[in-house]
Protein backbone atom coordinates (compact mmCIF):
# COMPACT_ATOMS: atom_id res chain seq x y z
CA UNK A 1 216.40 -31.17 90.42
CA UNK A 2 214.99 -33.28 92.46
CA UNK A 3 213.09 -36.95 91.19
CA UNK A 4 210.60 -39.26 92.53
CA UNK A 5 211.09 -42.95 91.63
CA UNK A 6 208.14 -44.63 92.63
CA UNK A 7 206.13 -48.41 91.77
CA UNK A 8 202.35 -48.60 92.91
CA UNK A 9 200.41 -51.70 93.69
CA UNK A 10 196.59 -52.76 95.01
CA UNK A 11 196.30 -54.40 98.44
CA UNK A 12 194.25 -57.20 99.09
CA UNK A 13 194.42 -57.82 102.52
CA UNK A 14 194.97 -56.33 105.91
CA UNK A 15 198.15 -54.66 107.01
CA UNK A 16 196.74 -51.77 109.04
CA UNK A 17 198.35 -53.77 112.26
CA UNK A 18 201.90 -53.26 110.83
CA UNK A 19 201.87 -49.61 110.40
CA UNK A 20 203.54 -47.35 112.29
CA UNK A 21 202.31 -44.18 111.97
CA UNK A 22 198.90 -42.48 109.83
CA UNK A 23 198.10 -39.72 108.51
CA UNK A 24 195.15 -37.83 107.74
CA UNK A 25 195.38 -35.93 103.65
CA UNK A 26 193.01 -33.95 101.98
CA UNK A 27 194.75 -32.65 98.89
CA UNK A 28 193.18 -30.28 95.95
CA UNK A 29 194.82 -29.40 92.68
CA UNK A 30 195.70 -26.30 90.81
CA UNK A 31 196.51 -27.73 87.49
CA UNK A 32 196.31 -30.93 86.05
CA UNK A 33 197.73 -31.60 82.20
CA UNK A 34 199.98 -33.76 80.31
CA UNK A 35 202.74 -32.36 81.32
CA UNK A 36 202.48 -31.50 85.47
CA UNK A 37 200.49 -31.56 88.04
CA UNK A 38 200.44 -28.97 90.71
CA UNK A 39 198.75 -30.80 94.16
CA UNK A 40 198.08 -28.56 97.52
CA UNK A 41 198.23 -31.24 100.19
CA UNK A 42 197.27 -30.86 104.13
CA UNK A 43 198.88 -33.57 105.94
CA UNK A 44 197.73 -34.11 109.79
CA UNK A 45 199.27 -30.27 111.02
CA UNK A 46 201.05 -29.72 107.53
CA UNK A 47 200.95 -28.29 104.02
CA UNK A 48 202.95 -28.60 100.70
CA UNK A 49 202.75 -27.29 97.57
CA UNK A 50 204.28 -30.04 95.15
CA UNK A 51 204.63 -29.77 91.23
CA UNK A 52 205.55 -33.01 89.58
CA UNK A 53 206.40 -33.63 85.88
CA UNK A 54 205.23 -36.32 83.47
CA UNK A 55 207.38 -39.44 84.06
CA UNK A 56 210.26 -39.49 81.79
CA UNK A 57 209.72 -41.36 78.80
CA UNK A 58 209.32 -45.32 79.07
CA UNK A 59 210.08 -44.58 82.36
CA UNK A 60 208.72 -44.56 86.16
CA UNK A 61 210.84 -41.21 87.85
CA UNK A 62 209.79 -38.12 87.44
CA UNK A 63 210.89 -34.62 88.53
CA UNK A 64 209.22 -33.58 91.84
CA UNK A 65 209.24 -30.04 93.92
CA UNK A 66 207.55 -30.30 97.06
CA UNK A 67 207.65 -27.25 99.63
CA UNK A 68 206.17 -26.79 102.69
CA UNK A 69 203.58 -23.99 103.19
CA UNK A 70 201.42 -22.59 105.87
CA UNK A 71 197.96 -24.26 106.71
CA UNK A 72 196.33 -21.07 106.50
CA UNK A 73 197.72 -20.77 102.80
CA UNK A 74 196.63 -23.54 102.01
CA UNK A 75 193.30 -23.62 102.88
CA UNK A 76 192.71 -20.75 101.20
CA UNK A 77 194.19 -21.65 98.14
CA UNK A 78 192.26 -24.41 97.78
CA UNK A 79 189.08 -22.68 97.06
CA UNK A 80 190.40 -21.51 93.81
CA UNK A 81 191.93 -25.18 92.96
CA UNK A 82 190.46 -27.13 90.55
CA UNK A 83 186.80 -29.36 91.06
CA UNK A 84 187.00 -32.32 93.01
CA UNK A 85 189.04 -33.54 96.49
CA UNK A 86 191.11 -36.63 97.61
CA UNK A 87 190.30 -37.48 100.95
CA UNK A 88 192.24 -39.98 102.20
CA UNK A 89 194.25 -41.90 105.44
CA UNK A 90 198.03 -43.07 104.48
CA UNK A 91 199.63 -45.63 106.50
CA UNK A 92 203.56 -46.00 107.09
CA UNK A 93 204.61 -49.67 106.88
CA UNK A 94 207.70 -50.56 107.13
CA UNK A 95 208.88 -53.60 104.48
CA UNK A 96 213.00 -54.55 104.68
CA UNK A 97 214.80 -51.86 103.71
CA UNK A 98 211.62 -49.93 102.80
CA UNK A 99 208.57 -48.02 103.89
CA UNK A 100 205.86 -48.51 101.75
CA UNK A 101 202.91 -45.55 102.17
CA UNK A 102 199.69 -46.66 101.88
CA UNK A 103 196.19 -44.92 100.90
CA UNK A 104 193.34 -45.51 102.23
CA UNK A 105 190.62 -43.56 100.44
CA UNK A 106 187.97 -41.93 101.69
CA UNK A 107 184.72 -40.22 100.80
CA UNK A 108 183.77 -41.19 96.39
CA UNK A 109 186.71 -42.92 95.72
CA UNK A 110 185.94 -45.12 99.28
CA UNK A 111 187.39 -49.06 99.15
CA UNK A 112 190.10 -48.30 96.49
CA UNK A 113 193.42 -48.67 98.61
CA UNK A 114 196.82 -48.24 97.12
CA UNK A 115 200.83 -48.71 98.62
CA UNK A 116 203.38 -46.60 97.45
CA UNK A 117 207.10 -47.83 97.58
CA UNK A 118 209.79 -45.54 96.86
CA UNK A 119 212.76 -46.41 95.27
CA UNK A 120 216.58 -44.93 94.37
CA UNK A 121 216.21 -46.30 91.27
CA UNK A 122 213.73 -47.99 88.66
CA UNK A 123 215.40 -51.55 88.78
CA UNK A 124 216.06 -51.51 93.02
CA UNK A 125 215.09 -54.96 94.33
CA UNK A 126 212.41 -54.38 97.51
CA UNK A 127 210.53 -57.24 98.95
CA UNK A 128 206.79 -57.56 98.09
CA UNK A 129 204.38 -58.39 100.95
CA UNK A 130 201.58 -60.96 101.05
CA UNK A 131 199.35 -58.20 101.16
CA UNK A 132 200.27 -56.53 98.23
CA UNK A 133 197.63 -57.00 94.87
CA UNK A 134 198.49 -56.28 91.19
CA UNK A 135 201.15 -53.71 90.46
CA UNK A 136 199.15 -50.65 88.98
CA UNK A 137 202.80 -48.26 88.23
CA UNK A 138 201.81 -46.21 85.22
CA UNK A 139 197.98 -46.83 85.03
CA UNK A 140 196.29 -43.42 84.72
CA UNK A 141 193.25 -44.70 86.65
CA UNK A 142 195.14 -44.93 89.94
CA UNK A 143 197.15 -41.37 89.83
CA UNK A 144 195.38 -39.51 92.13
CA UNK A 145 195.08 -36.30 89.83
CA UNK A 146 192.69 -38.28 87.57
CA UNK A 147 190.86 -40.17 91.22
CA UNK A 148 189.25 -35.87 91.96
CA UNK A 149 187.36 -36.76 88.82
């Protein structure tokens, strides 16, 4: 089974000039509940279909399956997916050890911009940049299932 271990913060200032690579997302949702979500995601020339679980209890992993589909699929599924779009450009940047992934959002949730780090495990040590704001991990506000609404 595979798990996703993963802290979330704000950013307050520029770091566009430090990433090395972006991509452009649009992702839609097929279900969104207590319990999973189930995200179509076109990324740049790509597509995945990715169910994720609830993060274990008092806990930040959670189980993840992400597999790679067609574009056309895709695009067609996501006319039956749920209300609602994220629209957004995520930046690779490099930190240590690290790459932390951050949003930029796009279209009604515009100005809200959030980095990603992943991590083996929930206590890993990772070095926090200057330009990273207050840690949002766990807020249901910044999960992007609840950001289509």
């Amino acid at each position: 089974m595979a798990t996703e271990t993963e802290r979330k913060f704000l950013v307050k200032s520029e770091f566009r000039h430090l990433a090395i690579s972006e991509i452009k997302i649009i992702q839609s949702y097929l279900s969104i509940d207590p319990d999973k979500t189930i995200r179509l995601r076109i990324a740049d020339d790509k597509a995945f279909l990715t169910v994720k679980s609830r993060p274990l209890e008092n806990s930040i992993t959670r189980n993840e399956w992400e597999v790679e589909i067609p574009v056309i699929d895709a695009q067609e599924m996501m006319s039956i997916c749920l209300p609602g779009r994220i629209v957004k450009t995520r930046y690779m940047v490099p930190s240590g050890r690290h790459t932390f992934e951050i949003d930029v959002f796009h279209e009604k949730n515009e100005g809200l911009i959030v980095a990603e780090i992943e991590l083996n495990s929930e206590n890993e040590y990772f070095s926090k940049p200057d330009w990273l704001a207050e840690e949002v991990t766990g807020k249901p506000q910044y999960y992007n299932a609840n950001l289509i609404k």
